[in-house]
PDB file of N, CA and C in Angstrom:
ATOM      1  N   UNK A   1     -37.634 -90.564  19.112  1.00  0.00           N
ATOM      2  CA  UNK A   1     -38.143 -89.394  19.803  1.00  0.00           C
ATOM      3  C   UNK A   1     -39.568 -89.673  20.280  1.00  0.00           C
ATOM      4  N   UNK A   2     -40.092 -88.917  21.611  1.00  0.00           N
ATOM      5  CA  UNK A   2     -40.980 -88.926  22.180  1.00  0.00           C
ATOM      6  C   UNK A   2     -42.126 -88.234  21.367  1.00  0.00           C
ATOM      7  N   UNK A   3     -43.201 -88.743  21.507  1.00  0.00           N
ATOM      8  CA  UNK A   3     -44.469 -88.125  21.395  1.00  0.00           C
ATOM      9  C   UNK A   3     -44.695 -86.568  21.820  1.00  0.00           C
ATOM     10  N   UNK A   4     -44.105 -86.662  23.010  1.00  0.00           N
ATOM     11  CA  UNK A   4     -44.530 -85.368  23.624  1.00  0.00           C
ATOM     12  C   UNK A   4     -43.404 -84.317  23.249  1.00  0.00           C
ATOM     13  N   UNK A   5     -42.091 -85.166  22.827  1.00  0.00           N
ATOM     14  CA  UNK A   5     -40.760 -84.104  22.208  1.00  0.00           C
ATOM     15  C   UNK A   5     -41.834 -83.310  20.847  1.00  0.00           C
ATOM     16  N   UNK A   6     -42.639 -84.480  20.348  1.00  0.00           N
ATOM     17  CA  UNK A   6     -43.016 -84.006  19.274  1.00  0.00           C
ATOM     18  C   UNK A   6     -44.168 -83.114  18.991  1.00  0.00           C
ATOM     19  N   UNK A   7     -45.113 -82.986  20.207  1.00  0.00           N
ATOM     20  CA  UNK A   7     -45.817 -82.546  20.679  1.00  0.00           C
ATOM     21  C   UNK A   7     -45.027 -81.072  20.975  1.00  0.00           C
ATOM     22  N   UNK A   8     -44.111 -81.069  21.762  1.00  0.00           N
ATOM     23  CA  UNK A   8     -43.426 -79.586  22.610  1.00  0.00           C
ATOM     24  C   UNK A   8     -42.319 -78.970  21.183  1.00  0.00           C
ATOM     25  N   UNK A   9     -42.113 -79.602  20.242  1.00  0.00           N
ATOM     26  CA  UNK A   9     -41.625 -78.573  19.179  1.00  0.00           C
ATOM     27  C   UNK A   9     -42.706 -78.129  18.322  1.00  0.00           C
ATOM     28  N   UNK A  10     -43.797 -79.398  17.835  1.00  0.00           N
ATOM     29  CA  UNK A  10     -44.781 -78.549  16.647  1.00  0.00           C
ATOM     30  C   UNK A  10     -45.752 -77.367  16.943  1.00  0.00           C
ATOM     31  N   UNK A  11     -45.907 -77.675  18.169  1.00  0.00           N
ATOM     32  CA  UNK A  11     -47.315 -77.088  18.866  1.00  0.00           C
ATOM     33  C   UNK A  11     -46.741 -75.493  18.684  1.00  0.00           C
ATOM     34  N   UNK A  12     -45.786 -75.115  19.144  1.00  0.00           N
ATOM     35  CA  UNK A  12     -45.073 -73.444  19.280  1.00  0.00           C
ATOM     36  C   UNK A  12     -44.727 -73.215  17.802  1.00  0.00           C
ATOM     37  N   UNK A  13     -44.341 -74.232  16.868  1.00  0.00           N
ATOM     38  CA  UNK A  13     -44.189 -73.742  15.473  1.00  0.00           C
ATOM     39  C   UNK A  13     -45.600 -73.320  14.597  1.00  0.00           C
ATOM     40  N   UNK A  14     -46.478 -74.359  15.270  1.00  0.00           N
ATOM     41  CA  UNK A  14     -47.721 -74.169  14.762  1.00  0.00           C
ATOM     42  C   UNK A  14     -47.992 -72.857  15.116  1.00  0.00           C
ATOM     43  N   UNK A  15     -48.115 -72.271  16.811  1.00  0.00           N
ATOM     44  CA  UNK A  15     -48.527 -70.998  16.331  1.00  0.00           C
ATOM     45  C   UNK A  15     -48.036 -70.054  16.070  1.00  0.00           C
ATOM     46  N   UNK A  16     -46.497 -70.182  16.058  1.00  0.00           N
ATOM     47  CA  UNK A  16     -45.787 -68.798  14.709  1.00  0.00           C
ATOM     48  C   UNK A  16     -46.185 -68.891  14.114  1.00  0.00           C
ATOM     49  N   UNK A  17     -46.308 -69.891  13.116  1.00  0.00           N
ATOM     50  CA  UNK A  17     -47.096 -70.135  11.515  1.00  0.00           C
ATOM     51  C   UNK A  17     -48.274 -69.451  11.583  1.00  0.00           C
ATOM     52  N   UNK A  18     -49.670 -69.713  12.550  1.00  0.00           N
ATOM     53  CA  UNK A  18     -50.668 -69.550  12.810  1.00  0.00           C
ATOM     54  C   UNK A  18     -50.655 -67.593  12.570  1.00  0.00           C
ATOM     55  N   UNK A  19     -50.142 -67.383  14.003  1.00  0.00           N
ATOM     56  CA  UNK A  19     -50.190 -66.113  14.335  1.00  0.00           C
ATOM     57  C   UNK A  19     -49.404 -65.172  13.243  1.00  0.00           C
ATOM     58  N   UNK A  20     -48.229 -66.230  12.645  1.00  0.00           N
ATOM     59  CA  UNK A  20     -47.615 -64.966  11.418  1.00  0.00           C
ATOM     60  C   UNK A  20     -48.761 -64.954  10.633  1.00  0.00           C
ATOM     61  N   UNK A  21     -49.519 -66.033   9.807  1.00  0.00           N
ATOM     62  CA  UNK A  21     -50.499 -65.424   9.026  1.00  0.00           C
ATOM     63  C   UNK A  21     -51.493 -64.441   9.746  1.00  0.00           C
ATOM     64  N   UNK A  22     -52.126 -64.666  10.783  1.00  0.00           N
ATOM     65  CA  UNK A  22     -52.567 -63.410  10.989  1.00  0.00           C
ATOM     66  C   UNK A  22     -52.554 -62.254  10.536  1.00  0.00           C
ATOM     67  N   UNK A  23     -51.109 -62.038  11.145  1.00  0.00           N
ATOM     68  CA  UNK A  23     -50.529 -61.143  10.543  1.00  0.00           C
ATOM     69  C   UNK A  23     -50.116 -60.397   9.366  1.00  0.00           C
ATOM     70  N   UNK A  24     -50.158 -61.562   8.562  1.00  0.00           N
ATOM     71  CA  UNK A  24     -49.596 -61.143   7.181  1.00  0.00           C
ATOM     72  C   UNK A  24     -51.314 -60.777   6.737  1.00  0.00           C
ATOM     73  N   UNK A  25     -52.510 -61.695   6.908  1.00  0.00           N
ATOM     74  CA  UNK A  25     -53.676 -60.773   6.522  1.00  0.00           C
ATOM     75  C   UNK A  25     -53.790 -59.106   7.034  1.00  0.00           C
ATOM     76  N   UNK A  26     -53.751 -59.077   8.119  1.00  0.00           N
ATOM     77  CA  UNK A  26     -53.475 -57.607   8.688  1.00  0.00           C
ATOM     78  C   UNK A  26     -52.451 -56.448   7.613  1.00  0.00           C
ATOM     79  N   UNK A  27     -51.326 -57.147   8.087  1.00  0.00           N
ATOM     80  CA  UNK A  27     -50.448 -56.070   6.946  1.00  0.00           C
ATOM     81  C   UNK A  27     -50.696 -55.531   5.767  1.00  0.00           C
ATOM     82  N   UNK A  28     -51.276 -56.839   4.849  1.00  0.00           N
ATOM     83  CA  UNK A  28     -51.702 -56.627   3.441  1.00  0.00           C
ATOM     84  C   UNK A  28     -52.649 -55.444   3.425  1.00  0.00           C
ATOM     85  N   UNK A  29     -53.230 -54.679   4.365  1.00  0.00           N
ATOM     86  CA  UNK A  29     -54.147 -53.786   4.134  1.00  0.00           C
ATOM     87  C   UNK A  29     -53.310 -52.241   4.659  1.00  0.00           C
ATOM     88  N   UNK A  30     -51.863 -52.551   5.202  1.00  0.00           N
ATOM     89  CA  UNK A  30     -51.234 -51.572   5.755  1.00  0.00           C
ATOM     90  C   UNK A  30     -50.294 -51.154   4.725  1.00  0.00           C
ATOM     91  N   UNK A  31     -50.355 -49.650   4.853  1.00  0.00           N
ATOM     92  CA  UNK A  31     -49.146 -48.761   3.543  1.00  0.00           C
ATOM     93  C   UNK A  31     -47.854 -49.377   3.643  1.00  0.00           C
ATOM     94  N   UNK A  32     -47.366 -49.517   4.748  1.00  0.00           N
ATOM     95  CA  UNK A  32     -46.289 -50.144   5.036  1.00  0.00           C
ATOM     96  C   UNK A  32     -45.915 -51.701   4.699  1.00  0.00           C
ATOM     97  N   UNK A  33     -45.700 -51.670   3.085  1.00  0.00           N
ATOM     98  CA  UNK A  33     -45.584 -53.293   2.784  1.00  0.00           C
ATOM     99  C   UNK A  33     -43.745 -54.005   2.865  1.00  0.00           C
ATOM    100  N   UNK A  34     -43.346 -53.447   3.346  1.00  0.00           N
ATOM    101  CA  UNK A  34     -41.971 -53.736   4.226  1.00  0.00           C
ATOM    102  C   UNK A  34     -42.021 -55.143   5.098  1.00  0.00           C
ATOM    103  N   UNK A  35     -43.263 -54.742   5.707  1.00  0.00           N
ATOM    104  CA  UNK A  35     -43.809 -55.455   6.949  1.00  0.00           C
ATOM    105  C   UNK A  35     -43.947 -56.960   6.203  1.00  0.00           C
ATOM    106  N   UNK A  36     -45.093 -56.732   4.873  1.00  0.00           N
ATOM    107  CA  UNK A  36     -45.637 -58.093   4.512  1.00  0.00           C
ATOM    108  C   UNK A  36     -44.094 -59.193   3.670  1.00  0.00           C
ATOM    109  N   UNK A  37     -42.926 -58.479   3.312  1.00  0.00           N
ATOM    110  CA  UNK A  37     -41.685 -58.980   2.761  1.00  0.00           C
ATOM    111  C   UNK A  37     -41.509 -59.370   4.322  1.00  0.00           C
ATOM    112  N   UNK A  38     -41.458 -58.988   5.124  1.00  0.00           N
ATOM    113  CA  UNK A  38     -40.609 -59.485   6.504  1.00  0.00           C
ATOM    114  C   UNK A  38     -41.437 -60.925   6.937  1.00  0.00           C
ATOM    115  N   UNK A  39     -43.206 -60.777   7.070  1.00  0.00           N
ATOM    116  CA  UNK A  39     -43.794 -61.706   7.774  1.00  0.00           C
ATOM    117  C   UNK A  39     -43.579 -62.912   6.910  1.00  0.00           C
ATOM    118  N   UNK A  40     -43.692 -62.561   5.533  1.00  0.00           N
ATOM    119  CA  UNK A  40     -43.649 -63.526   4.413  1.00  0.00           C
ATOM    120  C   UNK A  40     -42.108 -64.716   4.707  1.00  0.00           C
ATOM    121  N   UNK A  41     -41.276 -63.885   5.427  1.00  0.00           N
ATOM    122  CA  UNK A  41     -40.035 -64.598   5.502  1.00  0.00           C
ATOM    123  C   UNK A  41     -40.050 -65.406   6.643  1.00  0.00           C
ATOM    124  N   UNK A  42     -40.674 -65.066   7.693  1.00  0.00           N
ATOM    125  CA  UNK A  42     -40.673 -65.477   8.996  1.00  0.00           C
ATOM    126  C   UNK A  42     -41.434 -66.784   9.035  1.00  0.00           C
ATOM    127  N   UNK A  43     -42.779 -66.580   8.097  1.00  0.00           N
ATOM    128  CA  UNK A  43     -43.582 -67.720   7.698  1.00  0.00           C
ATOM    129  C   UNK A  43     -42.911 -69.129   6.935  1.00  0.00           C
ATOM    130  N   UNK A  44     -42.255 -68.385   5.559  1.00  0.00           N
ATOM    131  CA  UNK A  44     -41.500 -69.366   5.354  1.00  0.00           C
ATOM    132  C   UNK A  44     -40.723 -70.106   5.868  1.00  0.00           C
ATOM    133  N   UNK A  45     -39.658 -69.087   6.950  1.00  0.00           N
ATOM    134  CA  UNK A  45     -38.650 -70.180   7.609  1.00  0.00           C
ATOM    135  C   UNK A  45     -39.258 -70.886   8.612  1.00  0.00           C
ATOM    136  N   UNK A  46     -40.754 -70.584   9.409  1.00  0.00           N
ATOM    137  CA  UNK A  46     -41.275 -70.971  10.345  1.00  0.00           C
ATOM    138  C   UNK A  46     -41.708 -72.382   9.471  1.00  0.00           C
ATOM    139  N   UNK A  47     -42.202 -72.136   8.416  1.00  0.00           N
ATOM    140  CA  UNK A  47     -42.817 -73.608   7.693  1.00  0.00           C
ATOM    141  C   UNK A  47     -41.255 -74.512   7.111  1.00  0.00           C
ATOM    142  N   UNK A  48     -40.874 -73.919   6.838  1.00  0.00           N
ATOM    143  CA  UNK A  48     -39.465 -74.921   6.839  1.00  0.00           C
ATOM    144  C   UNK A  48     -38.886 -75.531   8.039  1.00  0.00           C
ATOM    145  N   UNK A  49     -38.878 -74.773   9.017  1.00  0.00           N
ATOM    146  CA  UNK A  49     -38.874 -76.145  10.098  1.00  0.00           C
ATOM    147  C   UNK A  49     -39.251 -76.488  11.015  1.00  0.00           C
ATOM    148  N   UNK A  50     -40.747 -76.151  10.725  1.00  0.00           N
ATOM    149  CA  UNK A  50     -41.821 -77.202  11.113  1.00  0.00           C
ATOM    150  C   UNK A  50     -41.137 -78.675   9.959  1.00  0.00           C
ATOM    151  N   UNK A  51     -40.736 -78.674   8.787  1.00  0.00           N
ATOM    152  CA  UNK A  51     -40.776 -79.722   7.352  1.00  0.00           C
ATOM    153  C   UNK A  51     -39.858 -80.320   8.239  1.00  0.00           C
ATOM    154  N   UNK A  52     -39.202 -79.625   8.931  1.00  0.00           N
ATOM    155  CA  UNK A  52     -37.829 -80.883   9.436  1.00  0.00           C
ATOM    156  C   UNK A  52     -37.984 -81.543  10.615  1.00  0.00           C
ATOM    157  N   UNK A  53     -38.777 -80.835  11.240  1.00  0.00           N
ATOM    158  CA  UNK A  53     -39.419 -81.441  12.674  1.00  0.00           C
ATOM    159  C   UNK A  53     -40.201 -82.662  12.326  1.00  0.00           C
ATOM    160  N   UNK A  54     -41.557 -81.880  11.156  1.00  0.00           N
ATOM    161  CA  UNK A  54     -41.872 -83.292  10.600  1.00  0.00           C
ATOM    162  C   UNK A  54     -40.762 -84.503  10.215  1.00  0.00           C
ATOM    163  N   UNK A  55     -40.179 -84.004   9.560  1.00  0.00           N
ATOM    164  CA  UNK A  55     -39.337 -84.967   8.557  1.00  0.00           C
ATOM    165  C   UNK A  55     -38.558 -86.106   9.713  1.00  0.00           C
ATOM    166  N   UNK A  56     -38.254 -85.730  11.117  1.00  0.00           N
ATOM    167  CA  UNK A  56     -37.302 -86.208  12.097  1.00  0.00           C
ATOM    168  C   UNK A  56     -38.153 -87.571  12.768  1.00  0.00           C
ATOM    169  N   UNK A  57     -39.646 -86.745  12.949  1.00  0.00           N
ATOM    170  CA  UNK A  57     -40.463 -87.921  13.181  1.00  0.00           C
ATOM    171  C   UNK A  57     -41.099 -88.833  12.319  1.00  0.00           C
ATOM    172  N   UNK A  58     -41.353 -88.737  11.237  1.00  0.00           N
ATOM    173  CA  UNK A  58     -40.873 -89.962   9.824  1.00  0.00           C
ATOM    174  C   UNK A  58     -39.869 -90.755  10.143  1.00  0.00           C
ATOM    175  N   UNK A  59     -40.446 -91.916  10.518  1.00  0.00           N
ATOM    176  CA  UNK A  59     -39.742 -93.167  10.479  1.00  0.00           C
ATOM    177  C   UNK A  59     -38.966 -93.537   9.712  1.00  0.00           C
ATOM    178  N   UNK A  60     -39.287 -93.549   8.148  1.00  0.00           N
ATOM    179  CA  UNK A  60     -38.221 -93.529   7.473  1.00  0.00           C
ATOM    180  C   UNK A  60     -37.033 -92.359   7.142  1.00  0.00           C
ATOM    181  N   UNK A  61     -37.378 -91.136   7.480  1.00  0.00           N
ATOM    182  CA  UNK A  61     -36.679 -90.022   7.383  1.00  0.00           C
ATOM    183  C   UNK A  61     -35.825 -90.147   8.586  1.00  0.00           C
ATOM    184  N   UNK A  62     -36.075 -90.840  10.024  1.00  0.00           N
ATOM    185  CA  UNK A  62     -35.355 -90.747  10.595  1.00  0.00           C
ATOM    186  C   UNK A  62     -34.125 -91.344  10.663  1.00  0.00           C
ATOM    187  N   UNK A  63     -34.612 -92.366   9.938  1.00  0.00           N
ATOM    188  CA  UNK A  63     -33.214 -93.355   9.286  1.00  0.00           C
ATOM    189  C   UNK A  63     -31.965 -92.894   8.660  1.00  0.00           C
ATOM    190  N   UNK A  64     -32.516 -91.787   8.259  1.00  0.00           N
ATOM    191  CA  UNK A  64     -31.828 -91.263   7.111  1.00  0.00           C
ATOM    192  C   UNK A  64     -30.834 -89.979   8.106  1.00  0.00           C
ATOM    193  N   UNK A  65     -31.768 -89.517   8.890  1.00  0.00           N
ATOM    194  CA  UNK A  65     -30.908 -88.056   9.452  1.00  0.00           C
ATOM    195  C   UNK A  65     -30.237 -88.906  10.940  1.00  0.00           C
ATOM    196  N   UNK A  66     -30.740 -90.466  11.221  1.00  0.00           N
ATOM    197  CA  UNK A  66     -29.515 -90.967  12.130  1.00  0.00           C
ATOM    198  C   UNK A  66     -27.885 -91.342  11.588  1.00  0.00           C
ATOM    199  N   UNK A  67     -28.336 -91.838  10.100  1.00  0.00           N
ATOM    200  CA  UNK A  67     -27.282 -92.368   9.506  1.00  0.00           C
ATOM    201  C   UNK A  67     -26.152 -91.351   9.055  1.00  0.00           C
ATOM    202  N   UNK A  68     -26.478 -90.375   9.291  1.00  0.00           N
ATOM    203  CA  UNK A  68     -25.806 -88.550   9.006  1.00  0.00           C
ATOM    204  C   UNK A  68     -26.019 -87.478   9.553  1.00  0.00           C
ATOM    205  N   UNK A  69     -25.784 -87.412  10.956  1.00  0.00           N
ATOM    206  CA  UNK A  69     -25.991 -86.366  11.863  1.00  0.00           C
ATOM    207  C   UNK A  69     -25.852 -85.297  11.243  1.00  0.00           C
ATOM    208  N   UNK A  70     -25.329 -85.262  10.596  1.00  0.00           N
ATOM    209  CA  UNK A  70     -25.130 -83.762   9.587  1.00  0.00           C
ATOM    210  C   UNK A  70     -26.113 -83.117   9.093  1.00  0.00           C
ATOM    211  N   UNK A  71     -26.898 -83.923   8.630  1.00  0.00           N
ATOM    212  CA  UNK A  71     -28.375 -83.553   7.516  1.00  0.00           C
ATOM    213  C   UNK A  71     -28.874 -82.808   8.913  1.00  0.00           C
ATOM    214  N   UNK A  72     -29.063 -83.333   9.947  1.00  0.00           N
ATOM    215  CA  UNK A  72     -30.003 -82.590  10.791  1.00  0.00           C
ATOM    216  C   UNK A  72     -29.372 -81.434  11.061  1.00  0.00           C
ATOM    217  N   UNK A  73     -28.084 -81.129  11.941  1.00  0.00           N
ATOM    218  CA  UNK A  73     -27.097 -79.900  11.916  1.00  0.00           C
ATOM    219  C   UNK A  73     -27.639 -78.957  11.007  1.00  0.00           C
ATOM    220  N   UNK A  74     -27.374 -79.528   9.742  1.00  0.00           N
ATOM    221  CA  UNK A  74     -27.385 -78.214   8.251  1.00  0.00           C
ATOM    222  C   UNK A  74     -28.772 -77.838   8.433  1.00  0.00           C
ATOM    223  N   UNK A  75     -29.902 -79.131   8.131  1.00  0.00           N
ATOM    224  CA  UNK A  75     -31.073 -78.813   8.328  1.00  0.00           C
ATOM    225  C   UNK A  75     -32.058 -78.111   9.095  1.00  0.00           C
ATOM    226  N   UNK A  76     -31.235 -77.987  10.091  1.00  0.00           N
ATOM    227  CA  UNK A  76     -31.909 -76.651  11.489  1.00  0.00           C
ATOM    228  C   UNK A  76     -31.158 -75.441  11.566  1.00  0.00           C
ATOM    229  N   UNK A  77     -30.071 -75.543  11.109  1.00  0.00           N
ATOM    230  CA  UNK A  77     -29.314 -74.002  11.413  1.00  0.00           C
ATOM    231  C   UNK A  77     -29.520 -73.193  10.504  1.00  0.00           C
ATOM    232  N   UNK A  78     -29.892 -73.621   9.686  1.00  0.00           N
ATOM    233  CA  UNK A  78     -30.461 -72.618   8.428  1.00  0.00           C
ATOM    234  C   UNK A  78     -31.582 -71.776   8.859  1.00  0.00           C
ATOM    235  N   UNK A  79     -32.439 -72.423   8.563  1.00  0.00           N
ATOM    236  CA  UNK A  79     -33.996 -71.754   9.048  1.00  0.00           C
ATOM    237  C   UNK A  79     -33.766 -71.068  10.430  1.00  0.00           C
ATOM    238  N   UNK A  80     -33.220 -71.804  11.697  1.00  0.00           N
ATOM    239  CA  UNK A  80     -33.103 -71.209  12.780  1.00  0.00           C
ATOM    240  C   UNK A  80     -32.349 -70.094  13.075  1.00  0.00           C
ATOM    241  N   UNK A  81     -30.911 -69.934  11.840  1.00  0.00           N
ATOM    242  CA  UNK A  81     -30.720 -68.200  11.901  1.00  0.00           C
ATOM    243  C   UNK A  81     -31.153 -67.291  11.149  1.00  0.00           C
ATOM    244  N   UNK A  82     -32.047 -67.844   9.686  1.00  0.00           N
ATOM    245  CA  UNK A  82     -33.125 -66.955   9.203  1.00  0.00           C
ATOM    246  C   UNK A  82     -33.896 -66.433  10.295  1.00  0.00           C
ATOM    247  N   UNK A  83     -34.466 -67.163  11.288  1.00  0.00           N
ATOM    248  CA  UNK A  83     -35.704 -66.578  12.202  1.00  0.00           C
ATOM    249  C   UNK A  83     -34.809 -65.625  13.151  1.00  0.00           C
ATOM    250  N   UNK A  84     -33.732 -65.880  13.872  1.00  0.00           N
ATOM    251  CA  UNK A  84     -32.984 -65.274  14.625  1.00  0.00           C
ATOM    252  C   UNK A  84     -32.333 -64.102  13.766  1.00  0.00           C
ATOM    253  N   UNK A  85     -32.060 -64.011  12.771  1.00  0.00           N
ATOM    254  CA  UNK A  85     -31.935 -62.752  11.828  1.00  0.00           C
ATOM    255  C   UNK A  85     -32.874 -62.004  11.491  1.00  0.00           C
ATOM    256  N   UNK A  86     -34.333 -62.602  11.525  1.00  0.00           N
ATOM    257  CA  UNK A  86     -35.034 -61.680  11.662  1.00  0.00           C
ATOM    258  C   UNK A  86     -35.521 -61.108  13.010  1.00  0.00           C
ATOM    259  N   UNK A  87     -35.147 -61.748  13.797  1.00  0.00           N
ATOM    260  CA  UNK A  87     -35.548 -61.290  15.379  1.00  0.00           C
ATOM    261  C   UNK A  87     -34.800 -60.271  15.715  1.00  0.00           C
ATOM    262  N   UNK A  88     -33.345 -60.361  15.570  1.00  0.00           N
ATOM    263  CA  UNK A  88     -32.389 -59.211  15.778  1.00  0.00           C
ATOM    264  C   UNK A  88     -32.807 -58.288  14.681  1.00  0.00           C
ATOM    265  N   UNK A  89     -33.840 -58.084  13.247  1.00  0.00           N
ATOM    266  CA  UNK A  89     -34.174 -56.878  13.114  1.00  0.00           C
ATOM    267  C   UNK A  89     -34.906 -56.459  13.783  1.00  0.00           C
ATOM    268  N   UNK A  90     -36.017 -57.325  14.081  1.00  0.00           N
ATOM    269  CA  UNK A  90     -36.870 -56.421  14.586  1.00  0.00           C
ATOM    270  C   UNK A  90     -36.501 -55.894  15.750  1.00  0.00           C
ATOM    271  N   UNK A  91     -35.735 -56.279  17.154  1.00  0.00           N
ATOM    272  CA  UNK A  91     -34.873 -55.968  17.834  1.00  0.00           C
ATOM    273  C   UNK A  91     -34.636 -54.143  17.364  1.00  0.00           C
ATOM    274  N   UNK A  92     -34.108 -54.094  16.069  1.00  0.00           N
ATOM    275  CA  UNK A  92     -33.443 -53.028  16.306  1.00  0.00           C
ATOM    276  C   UNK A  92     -34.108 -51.767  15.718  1.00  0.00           C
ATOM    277  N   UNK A  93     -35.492 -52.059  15.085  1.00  0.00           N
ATOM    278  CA  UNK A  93     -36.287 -51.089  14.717  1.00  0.00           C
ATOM    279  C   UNK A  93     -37.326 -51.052  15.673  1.00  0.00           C
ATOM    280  N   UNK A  94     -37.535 -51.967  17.108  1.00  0.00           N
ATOM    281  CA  UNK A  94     -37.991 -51.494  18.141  1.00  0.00           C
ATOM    282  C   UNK A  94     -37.436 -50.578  18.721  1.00  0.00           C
ATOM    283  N   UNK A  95     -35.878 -50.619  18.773  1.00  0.00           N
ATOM    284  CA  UNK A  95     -35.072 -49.494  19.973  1.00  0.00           C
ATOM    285  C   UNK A  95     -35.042 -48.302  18.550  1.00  0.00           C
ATOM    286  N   UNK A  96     -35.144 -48.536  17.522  1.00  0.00           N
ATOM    287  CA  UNK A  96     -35.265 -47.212  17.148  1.00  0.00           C
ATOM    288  C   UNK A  96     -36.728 -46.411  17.407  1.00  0.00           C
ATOM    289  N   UNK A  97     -37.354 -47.238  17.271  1.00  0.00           N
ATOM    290  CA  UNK A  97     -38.813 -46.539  17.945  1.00  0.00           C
ATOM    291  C   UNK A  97     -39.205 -46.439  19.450  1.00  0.00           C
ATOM    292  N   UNK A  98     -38.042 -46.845  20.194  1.00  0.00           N
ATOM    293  CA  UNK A  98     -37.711 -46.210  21.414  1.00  0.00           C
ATOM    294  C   UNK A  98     -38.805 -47.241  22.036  1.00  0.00           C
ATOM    295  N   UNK A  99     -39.100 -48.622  21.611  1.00  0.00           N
ATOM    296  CA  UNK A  99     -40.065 -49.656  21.948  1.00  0.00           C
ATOM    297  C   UNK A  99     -39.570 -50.576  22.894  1.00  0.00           C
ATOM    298  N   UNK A 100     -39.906 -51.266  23.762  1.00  0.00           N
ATOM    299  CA  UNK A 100     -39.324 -52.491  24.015  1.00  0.00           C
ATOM    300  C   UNK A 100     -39.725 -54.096  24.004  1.00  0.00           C
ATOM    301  N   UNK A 101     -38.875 -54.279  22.990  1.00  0.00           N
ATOM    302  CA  UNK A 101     -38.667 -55.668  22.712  1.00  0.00           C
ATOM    303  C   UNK A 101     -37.684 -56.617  23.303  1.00  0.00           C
ATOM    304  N   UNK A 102     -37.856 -57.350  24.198  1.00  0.00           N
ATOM    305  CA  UNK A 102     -36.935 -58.262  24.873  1.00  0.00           C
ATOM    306  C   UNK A 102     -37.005 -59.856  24.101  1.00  0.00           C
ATOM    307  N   UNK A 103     -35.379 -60.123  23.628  1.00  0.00           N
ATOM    308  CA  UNK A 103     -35.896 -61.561  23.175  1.00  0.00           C
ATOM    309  C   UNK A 103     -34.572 -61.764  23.748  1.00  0.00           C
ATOM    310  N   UNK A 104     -33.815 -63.185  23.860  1.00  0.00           N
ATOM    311  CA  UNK A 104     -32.692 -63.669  24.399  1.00  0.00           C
ATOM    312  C   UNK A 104     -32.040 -64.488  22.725  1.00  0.00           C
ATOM    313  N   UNK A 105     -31.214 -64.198  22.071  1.00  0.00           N
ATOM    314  CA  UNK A 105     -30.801 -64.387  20.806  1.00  0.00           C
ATOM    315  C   UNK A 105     -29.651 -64.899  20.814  1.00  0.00           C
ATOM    316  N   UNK A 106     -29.407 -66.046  19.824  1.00  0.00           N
ATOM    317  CA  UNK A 106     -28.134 -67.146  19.963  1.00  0.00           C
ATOM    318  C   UNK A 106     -27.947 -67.619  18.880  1.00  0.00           C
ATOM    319  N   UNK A 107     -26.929 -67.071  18.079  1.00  0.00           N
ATOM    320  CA  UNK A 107     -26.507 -67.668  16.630  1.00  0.00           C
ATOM    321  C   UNK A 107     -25.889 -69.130  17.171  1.00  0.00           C
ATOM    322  N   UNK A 108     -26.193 -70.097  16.153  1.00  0.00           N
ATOM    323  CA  UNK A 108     -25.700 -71.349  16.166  1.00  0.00           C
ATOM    324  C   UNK A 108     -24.253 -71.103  15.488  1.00  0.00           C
TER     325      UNK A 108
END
């Protein structure tokens, strides 16, 4: 993989990660701690695969997820429908607050 492949996946994970903490400092001061269980999750799965993005560009790790296309499969669809499960909530406690949230959503 390219430099710049690697460049154009971390850089946007970095700032979910980034911007969810933000966030999660923000919340922690809001009544509504619903919010800080949700960001807390989003963070995690956001830092989990960033670990695999890392892990793909590891030379020796890559050895490992060429020799078993599988590891990578399992290894991204996880985290990637945690985040997409949480996108379709929030999705739907925007239209209950009569908000609009537009995202384009795709279970693997």
């Amino acid at each position: 993989m390219s430099n710049n492949l690697k460049h154009d996946l971390r850089t946007p994970l970095n700032h979910i990660i980034g911007y969810c903490e933000m966030l999660l400092e923000e919340a922690t001061d809001l009544p509504e701690q619903s919010l800080v269980a949700d960001l807390e999750r989003i963070h995690f799965a956001g830092r989990r695969l960033l670990t695999v993005v890392n892990d793909l560009f590891d030379p020796v790790k890559s050895i490992a997820y060429k020799s078993d296309p599988n590891l990578v499969h399992h290894e991204i669809r996880t985290p990637l429908n945690q985040i997409i499960g949480y996108a379709e909530m929030l999705q739907e406690e925007a239209r209950e607050r009569q908000e609009d949230l537009k995202a384009e959503i795709q279970r693997l």
